[in-house]
Protein backbone atom coordinates (compact mmCIF):
# COMPACT_ATOMS: atom_id res chain seq x y z
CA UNK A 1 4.30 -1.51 -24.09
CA UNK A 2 6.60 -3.41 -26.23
CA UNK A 3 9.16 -3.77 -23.57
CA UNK A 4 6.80 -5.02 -20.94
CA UNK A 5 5.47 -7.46 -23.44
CA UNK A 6 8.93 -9.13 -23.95
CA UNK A 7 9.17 -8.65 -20.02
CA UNK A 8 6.19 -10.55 -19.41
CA UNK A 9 6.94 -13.17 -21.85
CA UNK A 10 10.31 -14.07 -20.10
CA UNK A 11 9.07 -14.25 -16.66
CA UNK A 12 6.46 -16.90 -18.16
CA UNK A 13 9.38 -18.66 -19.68
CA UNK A 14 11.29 -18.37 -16.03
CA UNK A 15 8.25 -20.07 -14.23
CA UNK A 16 7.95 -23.10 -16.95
CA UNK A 17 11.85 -23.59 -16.48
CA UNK A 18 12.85 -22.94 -13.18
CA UNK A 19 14.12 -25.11 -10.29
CA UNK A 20 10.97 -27.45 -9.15
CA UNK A 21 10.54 -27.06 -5.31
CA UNK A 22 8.07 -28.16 -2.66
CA UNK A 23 6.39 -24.38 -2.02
CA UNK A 24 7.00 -26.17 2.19
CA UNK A 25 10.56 -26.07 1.10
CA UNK A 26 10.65 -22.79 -0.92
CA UNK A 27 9.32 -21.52 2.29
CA UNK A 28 11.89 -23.15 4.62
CA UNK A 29 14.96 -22.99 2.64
CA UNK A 30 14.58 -20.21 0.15
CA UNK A 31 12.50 -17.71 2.38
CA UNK A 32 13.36 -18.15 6.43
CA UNK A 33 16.48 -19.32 6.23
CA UNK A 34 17.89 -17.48 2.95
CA UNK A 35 16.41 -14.33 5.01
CA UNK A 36 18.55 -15.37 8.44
CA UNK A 37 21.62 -15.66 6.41
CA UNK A 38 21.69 -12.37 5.18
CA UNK A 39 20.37 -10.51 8.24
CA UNK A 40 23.41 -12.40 9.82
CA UNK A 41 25.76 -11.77 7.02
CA UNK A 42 25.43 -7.96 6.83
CA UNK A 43 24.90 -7.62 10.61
CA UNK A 44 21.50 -5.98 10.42
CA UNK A 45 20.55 -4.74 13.74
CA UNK A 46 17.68 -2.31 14.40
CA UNK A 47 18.41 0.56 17.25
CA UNK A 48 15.81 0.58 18.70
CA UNK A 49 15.74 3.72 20.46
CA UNK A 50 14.16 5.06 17.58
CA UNK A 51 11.52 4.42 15.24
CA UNK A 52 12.38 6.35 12.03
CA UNK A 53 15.75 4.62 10.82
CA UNK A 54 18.91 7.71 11.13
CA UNK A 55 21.70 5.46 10.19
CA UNK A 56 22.09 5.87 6.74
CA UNK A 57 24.82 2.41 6.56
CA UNK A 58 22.25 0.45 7.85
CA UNK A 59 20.25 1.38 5.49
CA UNK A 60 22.53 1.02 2.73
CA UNK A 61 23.22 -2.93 4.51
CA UNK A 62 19.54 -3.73 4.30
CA UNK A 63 19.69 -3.04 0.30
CA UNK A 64 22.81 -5.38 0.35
CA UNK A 65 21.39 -7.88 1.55
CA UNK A 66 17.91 -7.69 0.06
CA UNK A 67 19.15 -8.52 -3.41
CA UNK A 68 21.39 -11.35 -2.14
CA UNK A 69 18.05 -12.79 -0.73
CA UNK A 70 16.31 -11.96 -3.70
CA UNK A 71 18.79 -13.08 -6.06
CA UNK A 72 19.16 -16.42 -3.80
CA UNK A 73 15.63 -16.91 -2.90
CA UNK A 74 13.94 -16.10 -6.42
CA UNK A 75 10.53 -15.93 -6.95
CA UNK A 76 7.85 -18.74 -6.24
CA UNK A 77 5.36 -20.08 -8.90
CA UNK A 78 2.15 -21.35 -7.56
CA UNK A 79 0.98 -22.77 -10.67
CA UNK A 80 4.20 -24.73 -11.61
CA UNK A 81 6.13 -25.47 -8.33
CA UNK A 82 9.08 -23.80 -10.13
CA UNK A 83 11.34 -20.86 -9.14
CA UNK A 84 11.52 -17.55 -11.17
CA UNK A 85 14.79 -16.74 -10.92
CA UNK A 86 16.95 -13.67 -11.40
CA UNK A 87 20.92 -12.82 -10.81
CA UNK A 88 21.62 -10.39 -8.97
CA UNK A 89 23.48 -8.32 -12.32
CA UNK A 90 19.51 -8.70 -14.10
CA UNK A 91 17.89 -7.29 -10.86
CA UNK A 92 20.11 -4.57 -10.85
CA UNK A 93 19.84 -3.67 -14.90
CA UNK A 94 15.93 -4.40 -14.33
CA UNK A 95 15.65 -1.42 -11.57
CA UNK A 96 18.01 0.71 -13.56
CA UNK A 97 15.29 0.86 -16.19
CA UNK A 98 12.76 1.51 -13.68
CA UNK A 99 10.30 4.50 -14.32
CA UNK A 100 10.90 7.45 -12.15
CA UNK A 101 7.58 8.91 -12.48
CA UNK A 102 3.84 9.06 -13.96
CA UNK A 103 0.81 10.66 -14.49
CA UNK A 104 -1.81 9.56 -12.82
CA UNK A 105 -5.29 10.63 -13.71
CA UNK A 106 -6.40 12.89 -16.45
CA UNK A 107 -7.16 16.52 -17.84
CA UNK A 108 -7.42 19.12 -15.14
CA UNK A 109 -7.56 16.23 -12.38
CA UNK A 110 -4.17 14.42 -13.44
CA UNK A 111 -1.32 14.67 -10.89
CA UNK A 112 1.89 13.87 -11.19
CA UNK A 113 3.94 11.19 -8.66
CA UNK A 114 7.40 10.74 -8.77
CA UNK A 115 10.30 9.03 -6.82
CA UNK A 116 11.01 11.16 -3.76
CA UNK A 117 14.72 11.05 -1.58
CA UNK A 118 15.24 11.02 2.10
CA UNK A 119 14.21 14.53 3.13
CA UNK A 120 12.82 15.81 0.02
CA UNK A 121 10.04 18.90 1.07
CA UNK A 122 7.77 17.84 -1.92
CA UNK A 123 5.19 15.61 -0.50
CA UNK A 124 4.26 12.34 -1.05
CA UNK A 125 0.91 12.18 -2.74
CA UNK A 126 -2.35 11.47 -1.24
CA UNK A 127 -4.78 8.54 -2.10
CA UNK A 128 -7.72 8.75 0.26
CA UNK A 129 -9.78 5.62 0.12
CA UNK A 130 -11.16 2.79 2.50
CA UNK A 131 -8.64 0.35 0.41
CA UNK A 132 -10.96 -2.62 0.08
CA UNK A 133 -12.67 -2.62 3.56
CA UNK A 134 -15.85 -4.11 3.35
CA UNK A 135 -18.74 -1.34 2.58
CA UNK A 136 -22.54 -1.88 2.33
CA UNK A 137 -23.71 -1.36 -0.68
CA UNK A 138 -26.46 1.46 0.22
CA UNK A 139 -23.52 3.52 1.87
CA UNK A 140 -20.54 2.82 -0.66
CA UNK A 141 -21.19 6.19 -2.85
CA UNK A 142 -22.15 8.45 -0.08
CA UNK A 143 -18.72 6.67 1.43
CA UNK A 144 -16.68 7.31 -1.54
CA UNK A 145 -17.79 10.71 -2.13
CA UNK A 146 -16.48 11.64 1.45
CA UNK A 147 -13.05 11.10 0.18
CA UNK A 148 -13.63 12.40 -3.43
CA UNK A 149 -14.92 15.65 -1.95
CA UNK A 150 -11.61 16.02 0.11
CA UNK A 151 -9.39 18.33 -2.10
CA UNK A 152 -6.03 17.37 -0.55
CA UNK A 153 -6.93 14.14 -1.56
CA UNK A 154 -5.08 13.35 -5.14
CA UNK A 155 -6.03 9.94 -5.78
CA UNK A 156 -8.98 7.55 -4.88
CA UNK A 157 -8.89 4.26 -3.72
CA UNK A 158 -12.40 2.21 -3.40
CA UNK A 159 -13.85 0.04 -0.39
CA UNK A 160 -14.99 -3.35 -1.70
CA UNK A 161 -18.93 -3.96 -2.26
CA UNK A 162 -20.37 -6.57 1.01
CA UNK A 163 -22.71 -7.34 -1.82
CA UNK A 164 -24.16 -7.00 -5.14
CA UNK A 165 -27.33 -6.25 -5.57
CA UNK A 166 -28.15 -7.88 -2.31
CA UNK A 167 -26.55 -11.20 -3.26
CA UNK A 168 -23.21 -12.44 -1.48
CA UNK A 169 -19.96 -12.44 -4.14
CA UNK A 170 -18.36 -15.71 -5.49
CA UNK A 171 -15.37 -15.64 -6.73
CA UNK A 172 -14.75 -16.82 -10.43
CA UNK A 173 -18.34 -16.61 -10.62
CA UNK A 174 -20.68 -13.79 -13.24
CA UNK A 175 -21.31 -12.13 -9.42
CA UNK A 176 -17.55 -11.37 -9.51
CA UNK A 177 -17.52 -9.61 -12.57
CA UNK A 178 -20.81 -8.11 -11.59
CA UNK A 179 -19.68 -6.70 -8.42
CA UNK A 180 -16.64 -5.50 -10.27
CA UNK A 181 -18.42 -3.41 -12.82
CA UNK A 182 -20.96 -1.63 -10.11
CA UNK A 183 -17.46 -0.79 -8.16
CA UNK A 184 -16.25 0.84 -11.80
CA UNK A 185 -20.17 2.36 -12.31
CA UNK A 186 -20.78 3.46 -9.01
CA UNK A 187 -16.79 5.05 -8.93
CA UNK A 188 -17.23 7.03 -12.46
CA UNK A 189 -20.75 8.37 -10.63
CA UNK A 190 -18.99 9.57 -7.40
CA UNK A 191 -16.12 11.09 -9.89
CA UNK A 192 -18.73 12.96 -11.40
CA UNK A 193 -20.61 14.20 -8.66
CA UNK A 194 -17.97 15.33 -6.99
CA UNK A 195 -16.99 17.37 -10.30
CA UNK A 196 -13.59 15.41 -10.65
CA UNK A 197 -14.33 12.98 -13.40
CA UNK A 198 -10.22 12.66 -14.69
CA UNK A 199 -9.29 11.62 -10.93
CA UNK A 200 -7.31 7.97 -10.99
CA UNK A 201 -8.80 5.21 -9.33
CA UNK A 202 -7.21 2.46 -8.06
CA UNK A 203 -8.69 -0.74 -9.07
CA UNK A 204 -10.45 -3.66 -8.91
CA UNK A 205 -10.82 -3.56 -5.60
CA UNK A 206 -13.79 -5.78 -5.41
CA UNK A 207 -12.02 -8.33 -8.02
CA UNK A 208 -10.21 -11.61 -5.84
CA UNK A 209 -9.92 -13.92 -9.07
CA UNK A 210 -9.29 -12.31 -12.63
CA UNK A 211 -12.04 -12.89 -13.74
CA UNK A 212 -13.69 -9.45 -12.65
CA UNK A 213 -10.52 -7.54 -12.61
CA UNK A 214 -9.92 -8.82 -16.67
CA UNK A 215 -13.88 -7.57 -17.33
CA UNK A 216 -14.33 -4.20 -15.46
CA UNK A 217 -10.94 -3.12 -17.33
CA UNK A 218 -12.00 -3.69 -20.84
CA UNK A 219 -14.42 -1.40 -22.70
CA UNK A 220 -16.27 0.94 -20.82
CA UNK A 221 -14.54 0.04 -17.77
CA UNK A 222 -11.63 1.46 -15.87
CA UNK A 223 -9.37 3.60 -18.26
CA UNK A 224 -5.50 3.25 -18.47
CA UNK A 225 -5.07 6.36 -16.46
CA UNK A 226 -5.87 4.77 -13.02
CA UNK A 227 -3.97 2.69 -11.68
CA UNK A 228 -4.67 -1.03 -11.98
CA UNK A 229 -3.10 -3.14 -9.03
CA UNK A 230 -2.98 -6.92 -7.89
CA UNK A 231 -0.98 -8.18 -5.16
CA UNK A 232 1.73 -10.78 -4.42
CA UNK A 233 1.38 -13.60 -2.22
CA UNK A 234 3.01 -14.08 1.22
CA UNK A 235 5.64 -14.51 1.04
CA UNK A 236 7.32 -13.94 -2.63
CA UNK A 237 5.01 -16.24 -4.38
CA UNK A 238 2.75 -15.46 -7.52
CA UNK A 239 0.38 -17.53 -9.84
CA UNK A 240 -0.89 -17.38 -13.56
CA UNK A 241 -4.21 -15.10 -12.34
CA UNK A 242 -1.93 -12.46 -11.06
CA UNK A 243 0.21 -12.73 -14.30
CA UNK A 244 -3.20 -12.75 -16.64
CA UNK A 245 -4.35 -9.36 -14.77
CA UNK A 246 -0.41 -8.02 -15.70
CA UNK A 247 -0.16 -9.13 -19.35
CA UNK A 248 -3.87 -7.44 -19.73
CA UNK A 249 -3.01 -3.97 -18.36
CA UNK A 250 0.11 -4.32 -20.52
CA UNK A 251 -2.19 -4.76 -23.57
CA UNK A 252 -4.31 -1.62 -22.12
CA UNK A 253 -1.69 0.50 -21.89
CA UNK A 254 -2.68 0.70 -18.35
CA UNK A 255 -0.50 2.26 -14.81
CA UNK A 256 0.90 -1.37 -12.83
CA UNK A 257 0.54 -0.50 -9.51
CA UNK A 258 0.80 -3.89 -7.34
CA UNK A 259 1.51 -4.72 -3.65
CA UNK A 260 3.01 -7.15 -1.71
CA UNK A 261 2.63 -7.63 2.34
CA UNK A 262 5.00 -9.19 4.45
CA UNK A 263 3.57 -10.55 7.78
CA UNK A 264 5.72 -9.61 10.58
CA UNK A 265 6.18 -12.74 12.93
CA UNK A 266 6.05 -15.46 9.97
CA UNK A 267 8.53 -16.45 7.46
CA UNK A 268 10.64 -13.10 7.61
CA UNK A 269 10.65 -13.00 11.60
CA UNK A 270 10.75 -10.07 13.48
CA UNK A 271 11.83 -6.26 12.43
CA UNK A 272 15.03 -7.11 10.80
CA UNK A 273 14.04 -10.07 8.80
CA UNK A 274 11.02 -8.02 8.03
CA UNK A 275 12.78 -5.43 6.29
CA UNK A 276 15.29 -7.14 4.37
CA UNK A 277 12.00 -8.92 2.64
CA UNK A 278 10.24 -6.08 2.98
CA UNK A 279 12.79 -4.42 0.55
CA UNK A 280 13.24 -7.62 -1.39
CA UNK A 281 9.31 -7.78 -1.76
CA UNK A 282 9.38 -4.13 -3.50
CA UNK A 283 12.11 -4.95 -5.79
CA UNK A 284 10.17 -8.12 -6.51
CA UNK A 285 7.15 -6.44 -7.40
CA UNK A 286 9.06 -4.93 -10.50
CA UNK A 287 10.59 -7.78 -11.16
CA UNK A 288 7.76 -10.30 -12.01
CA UNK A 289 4.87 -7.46 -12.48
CA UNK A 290 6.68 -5.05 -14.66
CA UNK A 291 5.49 -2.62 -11.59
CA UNK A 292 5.27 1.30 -12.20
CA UNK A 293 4.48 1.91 -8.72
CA UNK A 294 5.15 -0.20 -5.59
CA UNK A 295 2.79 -0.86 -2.64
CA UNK A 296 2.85 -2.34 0.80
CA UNK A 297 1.46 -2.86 4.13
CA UNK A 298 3.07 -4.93 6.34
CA UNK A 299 0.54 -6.83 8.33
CA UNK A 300 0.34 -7.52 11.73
CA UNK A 301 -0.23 -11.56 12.54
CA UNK A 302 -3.04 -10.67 15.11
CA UNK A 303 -3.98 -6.63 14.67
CA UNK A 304 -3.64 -6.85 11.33
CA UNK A 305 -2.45 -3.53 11.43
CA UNK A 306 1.05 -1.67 10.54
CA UNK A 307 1.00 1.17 13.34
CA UNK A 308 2.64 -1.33 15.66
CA UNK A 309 6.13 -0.05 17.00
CA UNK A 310 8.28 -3.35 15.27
CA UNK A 311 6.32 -2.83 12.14
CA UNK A 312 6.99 0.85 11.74
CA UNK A 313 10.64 0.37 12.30
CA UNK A 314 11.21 -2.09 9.77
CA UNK A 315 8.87 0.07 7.51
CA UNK A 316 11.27 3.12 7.86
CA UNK A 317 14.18 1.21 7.21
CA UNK A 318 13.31 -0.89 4.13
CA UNK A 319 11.75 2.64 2.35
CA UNK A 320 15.15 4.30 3.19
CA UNK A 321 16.85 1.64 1.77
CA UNK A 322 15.39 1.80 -1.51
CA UNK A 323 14.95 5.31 -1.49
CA UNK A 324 18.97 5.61 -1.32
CA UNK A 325 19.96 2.73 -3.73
CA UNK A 326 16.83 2.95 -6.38
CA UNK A 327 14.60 5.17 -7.57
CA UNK A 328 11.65 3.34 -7.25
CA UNK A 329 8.26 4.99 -6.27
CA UNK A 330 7.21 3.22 -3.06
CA UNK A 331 3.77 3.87 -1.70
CA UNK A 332 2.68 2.81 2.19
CA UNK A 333 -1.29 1.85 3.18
CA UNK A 334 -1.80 2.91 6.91
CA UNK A 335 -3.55 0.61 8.47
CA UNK A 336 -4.64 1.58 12.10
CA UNK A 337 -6.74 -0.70 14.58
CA UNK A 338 -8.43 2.59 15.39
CA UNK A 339 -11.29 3.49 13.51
CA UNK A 340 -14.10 6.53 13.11
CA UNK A 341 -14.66 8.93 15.54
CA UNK A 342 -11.91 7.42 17.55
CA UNK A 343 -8.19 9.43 18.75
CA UNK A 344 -6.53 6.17 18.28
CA UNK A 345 -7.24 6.36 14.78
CA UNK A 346 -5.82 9.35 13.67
CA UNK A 347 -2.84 8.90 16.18
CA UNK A 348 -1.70 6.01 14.26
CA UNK A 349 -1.84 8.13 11.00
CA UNK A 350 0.11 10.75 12.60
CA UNK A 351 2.74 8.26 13.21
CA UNK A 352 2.56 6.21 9.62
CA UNK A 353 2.41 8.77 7.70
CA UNK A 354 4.84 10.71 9.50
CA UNK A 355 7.25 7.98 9.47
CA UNK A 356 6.80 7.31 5.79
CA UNK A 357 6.95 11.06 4.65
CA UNK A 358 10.19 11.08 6.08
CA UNK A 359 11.86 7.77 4.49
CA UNK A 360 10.93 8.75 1.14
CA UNK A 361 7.92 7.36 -0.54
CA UNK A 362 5.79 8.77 -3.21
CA UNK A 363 2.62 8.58 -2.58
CA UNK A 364 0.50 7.26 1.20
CA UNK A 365 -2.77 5.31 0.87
CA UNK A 366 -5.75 5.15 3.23
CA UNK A 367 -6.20 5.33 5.46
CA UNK A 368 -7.56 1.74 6.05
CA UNK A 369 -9.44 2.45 9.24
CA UNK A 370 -10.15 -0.55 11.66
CA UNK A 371 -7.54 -2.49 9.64
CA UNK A 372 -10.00 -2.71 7.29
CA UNK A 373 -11.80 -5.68 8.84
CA UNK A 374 -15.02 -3.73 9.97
CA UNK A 375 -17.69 -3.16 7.30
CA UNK A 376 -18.36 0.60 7.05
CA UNK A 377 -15.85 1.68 9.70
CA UNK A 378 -14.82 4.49 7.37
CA UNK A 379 -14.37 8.04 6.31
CA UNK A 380 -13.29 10.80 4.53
CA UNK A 381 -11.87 12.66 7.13
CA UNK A 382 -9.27 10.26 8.26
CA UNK A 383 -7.89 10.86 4.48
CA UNK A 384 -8.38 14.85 4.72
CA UNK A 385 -5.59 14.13 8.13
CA UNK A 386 -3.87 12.34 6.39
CA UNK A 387 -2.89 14.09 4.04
CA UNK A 388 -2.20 16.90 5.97
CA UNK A 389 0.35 15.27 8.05
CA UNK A 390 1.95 14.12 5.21
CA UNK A 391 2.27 17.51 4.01
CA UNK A 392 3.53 18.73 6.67
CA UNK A 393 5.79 15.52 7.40
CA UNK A 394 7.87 16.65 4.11
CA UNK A 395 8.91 19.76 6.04
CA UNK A 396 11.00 17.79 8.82
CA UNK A 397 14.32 15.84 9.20
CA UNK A 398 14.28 12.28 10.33
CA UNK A 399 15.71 13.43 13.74
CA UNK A 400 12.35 15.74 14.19
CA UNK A 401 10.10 12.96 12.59
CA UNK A 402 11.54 9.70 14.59
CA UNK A 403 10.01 12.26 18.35
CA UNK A 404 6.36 13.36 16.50
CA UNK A 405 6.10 9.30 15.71
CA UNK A 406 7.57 8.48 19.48
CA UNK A 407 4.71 11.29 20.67
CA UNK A 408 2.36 9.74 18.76
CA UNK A 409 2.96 6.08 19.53
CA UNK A 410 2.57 7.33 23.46
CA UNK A 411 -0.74 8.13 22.62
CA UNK A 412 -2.16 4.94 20.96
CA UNK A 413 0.49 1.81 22.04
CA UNK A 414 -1.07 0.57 24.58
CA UNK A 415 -4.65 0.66 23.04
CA UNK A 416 -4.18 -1.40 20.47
CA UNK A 417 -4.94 -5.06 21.97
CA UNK A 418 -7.76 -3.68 22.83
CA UNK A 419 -9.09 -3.12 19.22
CA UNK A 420 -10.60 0.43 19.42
CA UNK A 421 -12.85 0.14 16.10
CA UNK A 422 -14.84 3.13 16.91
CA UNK A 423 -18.24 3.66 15.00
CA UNK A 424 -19.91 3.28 11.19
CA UNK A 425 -20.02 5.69 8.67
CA UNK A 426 -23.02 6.29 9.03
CA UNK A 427 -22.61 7.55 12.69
CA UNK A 428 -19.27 10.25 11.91
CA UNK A 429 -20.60 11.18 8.51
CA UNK A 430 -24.35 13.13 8.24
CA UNK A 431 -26.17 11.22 5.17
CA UNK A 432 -27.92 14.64 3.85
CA UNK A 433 -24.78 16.81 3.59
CA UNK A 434 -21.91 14.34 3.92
CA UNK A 435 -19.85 15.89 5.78
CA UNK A 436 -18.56 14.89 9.38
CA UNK A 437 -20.54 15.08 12.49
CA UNK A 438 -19.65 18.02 14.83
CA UNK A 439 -18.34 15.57 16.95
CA UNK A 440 -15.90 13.85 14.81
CA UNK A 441 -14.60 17.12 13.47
CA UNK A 442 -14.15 18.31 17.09
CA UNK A 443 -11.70 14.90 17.53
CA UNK A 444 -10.65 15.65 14.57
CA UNK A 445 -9.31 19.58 15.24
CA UNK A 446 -8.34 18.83 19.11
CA UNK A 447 -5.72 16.13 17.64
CA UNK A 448 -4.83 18.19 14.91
CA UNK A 449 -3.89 20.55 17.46
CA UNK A 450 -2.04 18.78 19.36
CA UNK A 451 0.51 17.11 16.62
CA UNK A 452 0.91 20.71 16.07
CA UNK A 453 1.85 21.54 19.68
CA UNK A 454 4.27 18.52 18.92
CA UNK A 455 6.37 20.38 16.93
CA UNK A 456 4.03 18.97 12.84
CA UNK A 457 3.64 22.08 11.09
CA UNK A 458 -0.33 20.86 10.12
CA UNK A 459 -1.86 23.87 8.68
């Protein structure tokens, strides 16, 4: 704790006394143009005959060139107009005292993630969970307990409450922290009814300001052995109620696990651009939020998803990039436009997760069906998939995972426009039992099947 306290207390001190800049400028100069230079610089250039990255160089280009930008661009400070910066000789002693690994979780439910290399057969682990798609509030424990119940699933992740107690949410308001402690109640129920009360949560999901993130932690609340995350702004921006929710978890002793989304098509461009500050993003994350773990989705600017072809390509190359220059533990949200009861859906997983697996993160989220903009377009069998891809993933080469992810993308590309959402919980999932309808599971084993014919030894 005491080095993340004197951490904390300098990146304060770097956003009082920083360069002042117009955030229109820090987003002009610092962002889109510091990321063209560099792209330009270290010639990064995507082949794009394949969707998992295989050129190792590139890779190792892409990590180049990400702490330039970062070390250029620095950090931006909502609250102060000023820029948090960082040389590139402090970014590189910061990550060299980067943890490797943690326990998530605890007693008989604890597991342990840790950095994983390019190729490594030990899987990533799995957190099954809606990740903060909008769930009724009559439906969010039968909803949670469908992923709970799932025992490849390792870790949970909660959808956020519509409501509470019938009332709409404002934010900064007692409904906030309201809403935030029936998330925490209504999570520490489903823990115990599905008999796996140590499991790690990640949370607040339901909390926007601090003000029910800093509440539903304290006393009573979430425990320091789930995993406590907040997320930066697009793009490389952060403000005093991300840093309040950091220097709190500090003070619990809690697990940092934050995220940061770059939007493909906006300030970083296209697939290059978007994985040089994809990369830079990650690194970032550790930088200003002391960061145990490190989360991302890159978002789509009208699918909101990160199954798209571009997306997927930058994804693989900014993971392999850190996986061969840090040992950071990188985690990926898949975020299909398919949802419930749909193919599409659990195409895009195959693909994701695949693709992920196989660049080297530690640990896959989700999935975060119908992009997560659907209320209730969720279920625990898109996690139980899930993870089994990912198991499986670990036992292939990039060569062998770059033609399941071109398979898979043949099977959902073109489908995607048109927004396949597919159907409510409450229509895959029966209420008494909750487990999945016949007809979901039979989706469910007929793709499962046929990744397998694909050459994805599911099991």
């Amino acid at each position: 704790m005491m080095i993340n306290t004197l951490r904390i207390m300098d990146v304060i001190q770097r956003s009082l006394r920083g360069p002042i800049v117009d955030e229109e400028q820090f987003d002009r100069e610092h962002v889109t143009l510091g990321l063209r230079q560099v792209v330009k610089q270290y010639g990064i250039r995507l082949d794009r005959s394949h969707v998992v990255n295989l050129d190792n160089e590139l890779a190792d280009r892409v990590w180049e060139a990400a702490l330039d930008f970062l070390a250029s661009s620095g950090i931006y400070c909502l609250d102060t107009g000023r820029i948090i910066q960082f040389n590139r000789a402090e970014i590189e002693h910061i990550l060299s005292e980067a943890p490797q690994e943690v326990i998530l979780g605890a007693g008989d439910d604890a597991v342990h993630e840790k950095y994983r290399t390019i190729g490594e057969t030990r899987p990533p682990l799995n957190m099954g969970g809606p990740v903060g798609t909008p769930i009724s509030e009559g439906l969010f424990i039968p909803v949670m307990l469908s992923y709970v119940q799932e025992p490849g699933v390792d870790v949970v992740c909660p959808g956020t409450l519509s409501t509470t107690n019938g009332s709409d949410i404002r934010t900064r308001s007692p409904l906030e922290i309201m809403a935030a402690w029936q998330e925490c109640d209504q999570m520490m129920h489903v823990l115990q009814k599905a008999n796996r009360p140590g499991m790690a949560i990640n949370c607040v999901q339901i909390s926007i300001s601090d003000v029910g993130f800093l509440s539903a932690i304290s006393r009573g609340g979430y425990r320091p052995t789930d995993m406590h995350t907040l997320g930066m702004i697009s793009e490389l921006k952060i403000n005093f109620e991300q840093l309040n929710k950091v220097a709190h978890v500090i003070y619990q002793n809690g697990i940092i696990d934050p995220f940061a989304n770059p939007i493909y098509g906006g300030l970083g461009g296209g697939s290059e651009g978007i994985a040089v500050l994809l990369t830079a993003e990650m690194v970032a994350l550790n930088l200003a939020f002391m960061a145990v773990c490190h989360g991302s989705s890159p978002t789509h600017p009208f699918n909101f998803n990160d199954t798209s072809r571009e997306i997927m390509q930058a994804t693989s190359l900014a993971l392999q990039a850190l996986a061969r220059n840090s040992h950071l533990m990188t985690n990926m949200t898949v975020s299909p436009v398919g949802g419930p009861g749909t193919k599409t859906l659990l195409y895009e997983c195959a693909a994701f997760t695949t693709l992920c697996t196989a660049s080297g993160i530690s640990r896959i989220l989700g999935p975060r069906s119908a992009c997560g903009t659907v209320q209730d377009h969720v279920s625990g069998l898109e996690a139980r998939f899930n993870g089994k891809v990912a198991q499986a993933a670990a036992q292939l080469n990039r060569e062998q995972a770059d033609e399941i992810v071109k398979q898979a993308l043949e099977n959902y590309e073109d489908l995607q426009d048109k927004k396949p959402f597919g159907r409510p919980f409450q229509e895959v999932y029966e209420r008494d039992t909750i487990q999945p309808t016949s007809e979901w599971l039979a989706i469910y084993d007929d793709v499962l099947e046929q990744v397998s014919n694909w050459g994805l030894p599911v099991t």
